[in-house]
Protein backbone atom coordinates (compact mmCIF):
# COMPACT_ATOMS: atom_id res chain seq x y z
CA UNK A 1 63.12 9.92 23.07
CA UNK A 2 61.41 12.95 23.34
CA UNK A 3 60.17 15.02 19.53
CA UNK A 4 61.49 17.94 18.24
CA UNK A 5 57.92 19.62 18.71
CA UNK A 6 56.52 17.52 21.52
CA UNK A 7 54.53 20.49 23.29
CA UNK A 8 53.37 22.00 20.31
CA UNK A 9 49.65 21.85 19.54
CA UNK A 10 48.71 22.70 15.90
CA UNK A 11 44.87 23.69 15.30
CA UNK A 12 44.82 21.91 11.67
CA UNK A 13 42.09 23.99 9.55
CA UNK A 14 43.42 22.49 6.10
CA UNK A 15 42.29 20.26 3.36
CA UNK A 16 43.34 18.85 0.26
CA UNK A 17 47.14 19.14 -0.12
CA UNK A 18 49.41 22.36 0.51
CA UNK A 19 47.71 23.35 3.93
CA UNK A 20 47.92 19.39 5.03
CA UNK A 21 51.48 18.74 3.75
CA UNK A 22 52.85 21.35 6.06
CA UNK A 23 50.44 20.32 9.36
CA UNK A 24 51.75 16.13 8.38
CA UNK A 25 55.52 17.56 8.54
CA UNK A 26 54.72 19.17 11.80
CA UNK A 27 53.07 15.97 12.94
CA UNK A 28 56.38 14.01 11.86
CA UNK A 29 58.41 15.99 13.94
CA UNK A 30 55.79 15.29 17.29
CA UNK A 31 52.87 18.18 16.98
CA UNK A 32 49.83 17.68 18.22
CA UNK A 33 47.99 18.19 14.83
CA UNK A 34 44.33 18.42 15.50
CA UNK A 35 42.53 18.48 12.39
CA UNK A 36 39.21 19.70 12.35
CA UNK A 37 36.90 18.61 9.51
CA UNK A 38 33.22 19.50 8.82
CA UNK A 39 30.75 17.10 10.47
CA UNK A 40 29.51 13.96 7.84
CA UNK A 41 31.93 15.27 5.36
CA UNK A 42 35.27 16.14 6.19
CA UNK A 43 38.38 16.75 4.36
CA UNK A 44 37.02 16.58 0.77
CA UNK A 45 40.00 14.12 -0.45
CA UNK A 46 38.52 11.52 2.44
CA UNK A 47 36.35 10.95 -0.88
CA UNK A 48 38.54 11.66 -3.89
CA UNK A 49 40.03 9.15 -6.18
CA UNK A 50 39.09 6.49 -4.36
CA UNK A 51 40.40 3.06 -5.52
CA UNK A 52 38.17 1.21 -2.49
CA UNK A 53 34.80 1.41 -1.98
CA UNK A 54 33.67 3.23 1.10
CA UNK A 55 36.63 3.94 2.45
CA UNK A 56 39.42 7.04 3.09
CA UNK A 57 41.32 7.41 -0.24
CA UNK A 58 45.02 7.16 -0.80
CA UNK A 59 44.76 11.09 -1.27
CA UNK A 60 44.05 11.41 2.02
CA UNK A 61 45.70 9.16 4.17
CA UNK A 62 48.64 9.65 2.41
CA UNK A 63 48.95 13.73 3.52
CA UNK A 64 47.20 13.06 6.78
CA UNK A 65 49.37 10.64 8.93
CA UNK A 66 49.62 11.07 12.37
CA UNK A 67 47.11 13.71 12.91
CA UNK A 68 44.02 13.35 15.01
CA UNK A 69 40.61 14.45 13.70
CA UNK A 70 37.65 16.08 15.51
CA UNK A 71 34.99 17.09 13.29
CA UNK A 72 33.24 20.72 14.13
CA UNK A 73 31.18 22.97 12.85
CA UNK A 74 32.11 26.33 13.66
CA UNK A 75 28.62 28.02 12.17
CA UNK A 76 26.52 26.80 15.38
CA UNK A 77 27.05 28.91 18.60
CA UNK A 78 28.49 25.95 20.47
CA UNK A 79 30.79 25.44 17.80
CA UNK A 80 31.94 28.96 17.55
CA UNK A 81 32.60 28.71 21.69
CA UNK A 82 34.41 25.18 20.90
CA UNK A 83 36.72 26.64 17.95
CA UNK A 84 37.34 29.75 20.00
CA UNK A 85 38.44 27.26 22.86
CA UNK A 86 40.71 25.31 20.43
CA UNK A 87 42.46 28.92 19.67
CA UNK A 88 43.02 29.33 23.13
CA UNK A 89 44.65 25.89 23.81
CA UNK A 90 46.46 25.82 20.66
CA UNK A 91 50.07 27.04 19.70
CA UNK A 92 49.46 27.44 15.72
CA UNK A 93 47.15 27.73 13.50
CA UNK A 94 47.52 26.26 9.80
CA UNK A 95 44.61 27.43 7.13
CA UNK A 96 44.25 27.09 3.07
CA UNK A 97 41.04 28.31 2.45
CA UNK A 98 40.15 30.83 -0.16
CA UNK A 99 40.63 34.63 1.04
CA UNK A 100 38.96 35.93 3.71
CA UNK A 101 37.33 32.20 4.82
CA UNK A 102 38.38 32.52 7.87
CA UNK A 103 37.54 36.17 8.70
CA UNK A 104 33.90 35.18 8.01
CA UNK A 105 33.60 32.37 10.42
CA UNK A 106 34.09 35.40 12.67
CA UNK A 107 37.58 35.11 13.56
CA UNK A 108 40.27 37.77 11.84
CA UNK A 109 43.28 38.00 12.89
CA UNK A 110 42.84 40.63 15.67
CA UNK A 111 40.50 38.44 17.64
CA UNK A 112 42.50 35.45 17.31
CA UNK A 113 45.63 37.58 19.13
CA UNK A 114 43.06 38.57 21.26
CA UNK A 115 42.11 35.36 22.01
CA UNK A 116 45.72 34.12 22.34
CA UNK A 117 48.96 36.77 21.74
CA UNK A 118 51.00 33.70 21.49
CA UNK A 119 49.27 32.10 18.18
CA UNK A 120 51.16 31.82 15.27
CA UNK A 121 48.50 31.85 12.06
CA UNK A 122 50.21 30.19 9.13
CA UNK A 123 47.92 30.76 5.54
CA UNK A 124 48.60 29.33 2.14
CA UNK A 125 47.31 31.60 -0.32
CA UNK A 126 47.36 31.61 -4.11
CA UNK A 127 48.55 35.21 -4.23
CA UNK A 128 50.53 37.69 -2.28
CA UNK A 129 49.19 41.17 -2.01
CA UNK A 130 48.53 42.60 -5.53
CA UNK A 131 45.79 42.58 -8.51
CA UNK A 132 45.64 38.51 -7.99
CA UNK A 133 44.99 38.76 -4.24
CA UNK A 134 41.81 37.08 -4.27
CA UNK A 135 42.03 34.52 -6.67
CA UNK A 136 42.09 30.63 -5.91
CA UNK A 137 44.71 29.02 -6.75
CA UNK A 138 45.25 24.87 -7.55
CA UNK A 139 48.09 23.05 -8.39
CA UNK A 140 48.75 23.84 -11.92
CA UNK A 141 47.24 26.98 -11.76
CA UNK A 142 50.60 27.48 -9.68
CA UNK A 143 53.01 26.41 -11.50
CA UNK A 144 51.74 28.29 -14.59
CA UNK A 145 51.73 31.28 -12.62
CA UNK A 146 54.81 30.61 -10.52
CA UNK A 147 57.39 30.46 -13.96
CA UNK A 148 57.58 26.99 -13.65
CA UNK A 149 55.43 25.53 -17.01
CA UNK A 150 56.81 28.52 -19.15
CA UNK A 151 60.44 27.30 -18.67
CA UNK A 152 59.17 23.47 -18.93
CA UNK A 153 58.69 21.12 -22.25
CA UNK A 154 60.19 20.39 -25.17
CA UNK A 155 61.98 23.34 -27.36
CA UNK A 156 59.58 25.17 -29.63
CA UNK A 157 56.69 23.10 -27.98
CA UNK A 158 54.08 24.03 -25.31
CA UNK A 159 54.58 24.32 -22.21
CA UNK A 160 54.08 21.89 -20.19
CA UNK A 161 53.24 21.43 -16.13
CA UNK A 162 55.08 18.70 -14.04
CA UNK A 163 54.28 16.00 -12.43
CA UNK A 164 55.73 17.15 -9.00
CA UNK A 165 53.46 19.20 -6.67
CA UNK A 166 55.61 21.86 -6.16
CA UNK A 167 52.08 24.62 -6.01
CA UNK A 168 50.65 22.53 -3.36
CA UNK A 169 53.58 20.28 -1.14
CA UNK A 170 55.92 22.53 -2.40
CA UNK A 171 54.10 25.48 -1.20
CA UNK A 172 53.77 23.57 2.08
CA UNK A 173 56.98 23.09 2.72
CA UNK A 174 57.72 26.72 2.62
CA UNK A 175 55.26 26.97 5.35
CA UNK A 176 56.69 24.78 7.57
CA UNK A 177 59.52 26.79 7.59
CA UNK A 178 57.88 30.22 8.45
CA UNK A 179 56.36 28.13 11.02
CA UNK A 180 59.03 26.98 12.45
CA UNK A 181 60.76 30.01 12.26
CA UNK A 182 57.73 32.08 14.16
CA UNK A 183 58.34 29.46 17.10
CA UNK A 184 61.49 30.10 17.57
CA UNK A 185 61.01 33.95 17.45
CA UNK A 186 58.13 33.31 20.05
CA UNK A 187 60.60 31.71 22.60
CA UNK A 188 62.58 35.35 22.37
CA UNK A 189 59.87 37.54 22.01
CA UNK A 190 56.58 35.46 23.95
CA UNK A 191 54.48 36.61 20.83
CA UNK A 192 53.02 34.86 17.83
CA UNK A 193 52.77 35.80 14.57
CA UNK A 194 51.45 35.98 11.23
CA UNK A 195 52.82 33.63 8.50
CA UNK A 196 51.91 33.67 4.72
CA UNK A 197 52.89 31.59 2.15
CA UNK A 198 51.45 32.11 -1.45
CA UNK A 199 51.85 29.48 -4.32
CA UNK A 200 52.74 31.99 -6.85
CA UNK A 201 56.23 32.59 -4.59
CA UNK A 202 56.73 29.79 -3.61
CA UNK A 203 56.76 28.37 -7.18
CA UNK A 204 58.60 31.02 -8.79
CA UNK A 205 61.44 30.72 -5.51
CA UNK A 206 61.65 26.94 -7.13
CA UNK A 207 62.75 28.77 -9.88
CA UNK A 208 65.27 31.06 -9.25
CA UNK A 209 67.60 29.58 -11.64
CA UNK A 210 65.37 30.48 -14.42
CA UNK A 211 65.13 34.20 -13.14
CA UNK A 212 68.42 34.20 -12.51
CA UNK A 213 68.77 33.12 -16.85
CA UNK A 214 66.37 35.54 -17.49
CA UNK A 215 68.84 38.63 -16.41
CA UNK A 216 71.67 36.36 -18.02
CA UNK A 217 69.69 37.02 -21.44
CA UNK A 218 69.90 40.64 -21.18
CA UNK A 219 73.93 40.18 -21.96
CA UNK A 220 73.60 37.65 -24.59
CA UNK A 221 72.57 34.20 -25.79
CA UNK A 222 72.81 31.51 -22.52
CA UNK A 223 75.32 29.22 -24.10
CA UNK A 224 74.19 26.03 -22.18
CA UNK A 225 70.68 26.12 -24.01
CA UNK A 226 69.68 23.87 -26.74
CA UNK A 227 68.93 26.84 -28.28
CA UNK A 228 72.44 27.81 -28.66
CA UNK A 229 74.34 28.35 -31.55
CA UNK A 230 71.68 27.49 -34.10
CA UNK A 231 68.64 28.38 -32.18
CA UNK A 232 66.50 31.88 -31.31
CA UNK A 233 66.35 33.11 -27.85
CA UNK A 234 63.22 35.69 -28.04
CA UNK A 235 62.67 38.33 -24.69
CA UNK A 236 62.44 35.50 -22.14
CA UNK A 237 64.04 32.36 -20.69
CA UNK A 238 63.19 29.74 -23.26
CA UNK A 239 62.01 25.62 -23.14
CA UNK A 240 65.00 23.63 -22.78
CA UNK A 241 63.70 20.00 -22.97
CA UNK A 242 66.33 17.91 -20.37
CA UNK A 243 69.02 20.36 -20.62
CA UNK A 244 70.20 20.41 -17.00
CA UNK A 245 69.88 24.56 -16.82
CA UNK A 246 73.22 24.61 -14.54
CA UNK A 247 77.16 25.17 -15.50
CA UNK A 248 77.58 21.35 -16.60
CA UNK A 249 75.40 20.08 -19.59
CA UNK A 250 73.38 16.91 -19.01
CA UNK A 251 70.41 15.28 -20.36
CA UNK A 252 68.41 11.83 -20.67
CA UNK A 253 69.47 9.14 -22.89
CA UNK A 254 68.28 5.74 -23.50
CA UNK A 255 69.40 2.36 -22.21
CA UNK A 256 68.66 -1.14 -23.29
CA UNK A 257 64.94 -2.18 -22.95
CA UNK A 258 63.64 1.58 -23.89
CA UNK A 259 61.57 -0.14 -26.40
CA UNK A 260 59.10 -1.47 -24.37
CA UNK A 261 59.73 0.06 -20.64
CA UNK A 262 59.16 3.95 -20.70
CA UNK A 263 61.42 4.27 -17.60
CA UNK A 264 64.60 3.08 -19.47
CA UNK A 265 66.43 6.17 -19.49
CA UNK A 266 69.11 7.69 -17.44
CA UNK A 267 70.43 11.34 -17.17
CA UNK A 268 73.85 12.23 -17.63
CA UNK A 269 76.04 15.10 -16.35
CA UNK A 270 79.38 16.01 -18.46
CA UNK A 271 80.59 16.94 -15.74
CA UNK A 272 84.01 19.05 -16.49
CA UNK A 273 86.01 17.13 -13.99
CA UNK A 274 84.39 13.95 -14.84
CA UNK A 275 84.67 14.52 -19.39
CA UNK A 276 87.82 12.60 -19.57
CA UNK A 277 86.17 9.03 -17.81
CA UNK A 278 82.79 9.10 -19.39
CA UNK A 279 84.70 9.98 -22.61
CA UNK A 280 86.93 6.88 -22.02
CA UNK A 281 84.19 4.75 -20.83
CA UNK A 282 81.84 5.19 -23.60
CA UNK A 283 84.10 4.54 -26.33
CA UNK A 284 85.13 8.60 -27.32
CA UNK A 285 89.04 8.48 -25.83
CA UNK A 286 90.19 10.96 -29.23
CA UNK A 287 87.54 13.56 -27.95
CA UNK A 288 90.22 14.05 -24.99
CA UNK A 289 92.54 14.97 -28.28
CA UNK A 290 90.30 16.68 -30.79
CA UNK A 291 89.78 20.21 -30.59
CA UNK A 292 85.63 20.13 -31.12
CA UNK A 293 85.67 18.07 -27.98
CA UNK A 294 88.32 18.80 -25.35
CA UNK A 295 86.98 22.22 -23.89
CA UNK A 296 83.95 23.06 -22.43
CA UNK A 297 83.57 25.90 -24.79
CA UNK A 298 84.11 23.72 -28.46
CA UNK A 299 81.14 21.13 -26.39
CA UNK A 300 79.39 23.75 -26.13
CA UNK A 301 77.77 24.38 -29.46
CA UNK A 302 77.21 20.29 -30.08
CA UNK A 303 75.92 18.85 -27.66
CA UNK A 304 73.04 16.84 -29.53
CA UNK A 305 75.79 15.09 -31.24
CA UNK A 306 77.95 14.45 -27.97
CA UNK A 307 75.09 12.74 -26.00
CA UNK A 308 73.99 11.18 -28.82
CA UNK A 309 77.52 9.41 -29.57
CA UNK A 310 76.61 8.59 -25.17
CA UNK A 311 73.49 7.49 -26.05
CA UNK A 312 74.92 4.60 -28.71
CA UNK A 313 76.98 3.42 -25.66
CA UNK A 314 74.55 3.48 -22.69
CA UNK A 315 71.98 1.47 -25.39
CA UNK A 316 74.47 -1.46 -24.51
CA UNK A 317 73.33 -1.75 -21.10
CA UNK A 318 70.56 -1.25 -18.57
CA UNK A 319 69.86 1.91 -16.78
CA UNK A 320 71.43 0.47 -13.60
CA UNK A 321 74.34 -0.97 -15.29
CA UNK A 322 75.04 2.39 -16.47
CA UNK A 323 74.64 3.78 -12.92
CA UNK A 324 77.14 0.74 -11.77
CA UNK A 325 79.40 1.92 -14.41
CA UNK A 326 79.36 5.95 -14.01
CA UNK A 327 79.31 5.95 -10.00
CA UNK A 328 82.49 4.57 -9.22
CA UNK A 329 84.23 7.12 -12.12
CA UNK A 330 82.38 10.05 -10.26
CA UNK A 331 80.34 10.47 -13.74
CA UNK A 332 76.91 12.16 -12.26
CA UNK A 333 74.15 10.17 -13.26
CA UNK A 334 70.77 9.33 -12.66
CA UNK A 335 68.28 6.52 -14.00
CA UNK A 336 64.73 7.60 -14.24
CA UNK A 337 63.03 5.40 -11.68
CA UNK A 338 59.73 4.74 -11.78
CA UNK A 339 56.59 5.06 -9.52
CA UNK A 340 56.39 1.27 -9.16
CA UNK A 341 60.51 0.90 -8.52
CA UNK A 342 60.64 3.95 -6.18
CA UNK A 343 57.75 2.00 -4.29
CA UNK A 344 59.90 -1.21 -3.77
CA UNK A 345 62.91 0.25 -3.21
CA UNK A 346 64.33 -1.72 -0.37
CA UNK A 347 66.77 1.23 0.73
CA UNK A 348 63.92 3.49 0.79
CA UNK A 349 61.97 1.36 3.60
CA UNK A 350 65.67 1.37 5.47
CA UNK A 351 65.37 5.20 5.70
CA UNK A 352 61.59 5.76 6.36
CA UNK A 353 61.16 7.70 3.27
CA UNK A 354 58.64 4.58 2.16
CA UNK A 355 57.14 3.50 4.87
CA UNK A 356 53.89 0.35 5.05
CA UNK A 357 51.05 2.01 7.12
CA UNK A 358 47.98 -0.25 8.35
CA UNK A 359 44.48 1.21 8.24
CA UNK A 360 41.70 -0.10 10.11
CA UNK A 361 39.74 0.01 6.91
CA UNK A 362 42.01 0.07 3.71
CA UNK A 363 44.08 -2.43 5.81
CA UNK A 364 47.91 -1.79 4.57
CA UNK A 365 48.69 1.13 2.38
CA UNK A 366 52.36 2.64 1.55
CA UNK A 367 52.90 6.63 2.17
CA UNK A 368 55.72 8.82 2.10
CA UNK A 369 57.31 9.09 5.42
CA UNK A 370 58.84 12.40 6.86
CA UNK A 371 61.62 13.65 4.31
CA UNK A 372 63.63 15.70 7.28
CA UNK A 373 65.85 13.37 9.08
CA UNK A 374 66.56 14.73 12.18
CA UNK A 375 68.85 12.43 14.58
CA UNK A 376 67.46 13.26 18.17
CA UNK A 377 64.06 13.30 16.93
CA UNK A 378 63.33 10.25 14.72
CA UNK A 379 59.87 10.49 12.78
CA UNK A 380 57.36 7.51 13.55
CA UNK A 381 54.73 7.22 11.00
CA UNK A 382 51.12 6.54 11.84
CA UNK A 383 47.81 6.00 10.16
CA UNK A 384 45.40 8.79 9.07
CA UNK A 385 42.65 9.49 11.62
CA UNK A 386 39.20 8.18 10.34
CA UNK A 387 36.57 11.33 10.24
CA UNK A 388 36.17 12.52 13.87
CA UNK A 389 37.81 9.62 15.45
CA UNK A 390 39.23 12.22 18.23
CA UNK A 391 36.13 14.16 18.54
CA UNK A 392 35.46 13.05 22.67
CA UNK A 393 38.98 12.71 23.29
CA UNK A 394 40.15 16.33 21.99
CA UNK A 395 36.97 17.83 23.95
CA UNK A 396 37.82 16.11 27.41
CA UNK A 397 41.63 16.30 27.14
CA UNK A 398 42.52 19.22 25.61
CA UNK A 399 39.30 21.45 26.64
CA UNK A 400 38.20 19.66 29.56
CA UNK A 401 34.64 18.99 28.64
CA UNK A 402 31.91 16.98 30.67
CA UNK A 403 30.34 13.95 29.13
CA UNK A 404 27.03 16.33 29.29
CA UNK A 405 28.90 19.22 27.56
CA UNK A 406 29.69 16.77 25.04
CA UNK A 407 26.05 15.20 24.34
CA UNK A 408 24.89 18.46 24.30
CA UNK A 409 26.99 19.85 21.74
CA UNK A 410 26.55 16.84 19.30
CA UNK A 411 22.03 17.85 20.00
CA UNK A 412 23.27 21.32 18.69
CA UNK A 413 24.95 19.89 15.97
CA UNK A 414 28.08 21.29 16.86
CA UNK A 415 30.22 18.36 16.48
């Protein structure tokens, strides 16, 4: 069965983890991902964290499945000739550098189109154009920057980052959408395209609910804050700790075993439409019948004591018993699921989300598999490539070099 992108070659310039998240989703979906790393070194996560000896670390496998690697170095002449090749035979372009990186290996945009009108060039910047333009950006850095920690944490307490990439993977993601997006344009038009993606968006378009509070705020206090009746809302969207932030009040409550397992919570929605079963369920039938209770509006302004009546019941059961008990009355619900249960989800291998990967090194290793199910086009997951393992093959297949062009260019140090 043929890929959705089988025909497309990607010329991988990334490292670390928003650039390769979005060349890994291309790869998924049957790209040609050629990743080019820096002779003896490569992608500097091939060496971060490492929990074996010696060998590629979980960092990088993990964001660098089915790509292949050919290591270069673009600063020698026969390099330059080699990367401008790789433009030429190449359909996009993916690069995270810092500004202006790629302009000094002698390659701005205008020669690249020059080189190849049909390129799309896909960037992941920290900014977009403005006084932060040239300023590097990392994970956290992101989110801080992006609205994301100043709406996150406990009321009245710092702020706080999470633990979900959303500055680098999440900023990645975005990408792979422009890129797509620039193909599909290029099939009308025959031309490629530049495509930009900077963390600082991309976080703060994560949250647009909070922007969309902050407006809210202007025409009084937002109602389903913790904040609210008792509380101060200053000039800006506030902390809310677990409040869910949407039109139906949730947060996380305990369940048996929370004394000893830190994962033995679940979150639950009072749900308008659902109030009357989880009332019911957990033991709070007269709140159907008492007027402090039976509207959305008298819930409203006591909601610590609601969920903490809810949390008396669910401390009667496990998290998943809970689930058991909520699902089939339509009660949304969620138990906080660890790292380690997430991992040995059996449901999750069904699906390919988890999928076992063996390395020629590590040996077997579990990554994330592609999280875009597409029917006709079924994602098959494959190893990371060790450092230059496609270095001969990429030169004679994709730009036809001799087995002399190639000793000679490793003499010049070129690859």
């Amino acid at each position: 069965m043929a890929k959705a992108l089988e025909g497309v070659r990607v010329l991988d310039m990334t490292h670390v983890q928003s650039g390769p998240t979005a060349t890994q989703i291309l790869a998924f979906f049957g790209a040609d991902v050629i990743k080019v790393e820096k002779p003896g070194e490569g992608d500097p996560t091939r060496g971060q964290l490492r929990d074996v000896p010696g060998v590629d670390s979980l960092y990088f496998t993990m964001l660098n499945g089915n790509k292949r690697s050919i290591t270069l170095n673009p600063k020698t002449e026969t390099g330059n000739r080699i990367f401008a090749r790789l433009i030429e035979a190449c359909d996009v372009m993916v690069e995270n550098f810092g500004p202006g990186a790629i302009d000094r290996m002698g390659f701005p945009w205008k020669k690249i189109q020059e080189i190849n009108p049909r390129m799309i060039y896909a960037s992941v910047k920290g900014f977009g154009p403005g006084p932060y333009a040239d300023c590097k950006v990392y994970e956290n850095v992101a989110q801080c920057t992006g609205g994301s920690a100043s709406t996150t944490g406990e009321v009245d307490s710092v702020p706080l980052v999470t633990g979900s990439q959303i500055g680098d993977s999440g900023t990645g993601i975005h990408l792979v959408a422009g890129i797509l997006a620039a193909l599909y344009q290029r099939e009308k038009t025959g031309r490629g395209q530049r495509v930009e993606c900077a963390m600082q968006d991309a976080v703060l378009n994560l949250c647009r609910v909070k922007l969309r509070d902050q407006q809210r705020l202007a025409h009084g206090p937002l109602k389903e804050y913790p904040q609210y009746p008792n509380g101060k809302f200053g000039v800006a969207v506030p902390r809310a700790g677990n409040a869910s932030g949407g039109g139906h009040p949730g947060w996380i409550v305990k369940c048996k075993g929370w004394e000893t397992d830190p994962d033995a919570y679940i979150y639950v929605i009072a749900q308008v439409q659902a109030f009357p079963a989880l009332a019911k369920v957990s033991g709070h039938a007269h709140w159907l019948e008492d007027p402090e209770y039976n509207t959305p509006e008298a819930r409203l302004p006591k909601l610590d004591k609601l969920f903490a009546e809810i949390e008396k019941w669910t401390l009667t059961m496990t998290k998943m018993e809970v689930m058991a008990t909520l699902n089939p009355l339509n009660v949304p619900c969620g138990p906080v699921l660890s790292m380690r249960e997430l991992a040995e989800e059996p449901s999750l291998r069904q699906t390919g989300t988890v999928v076992e990967v063996d390395h020629p090194e590590r040996g077997k290793y579990l990554t994330v598999g592609n999280p875009i199910k597409l029917s006709d086009s079924p994602a098959e997951v494959a190893r990371s490539p060790l450092l230059g393992e496609h270095t001969d093959e990429i030169l004679r297949g994709v730009l036809g070099f001799s087995d002399s062009d190639i000793e000679a260019a490793r003499k010049q140090g070129a690859v």
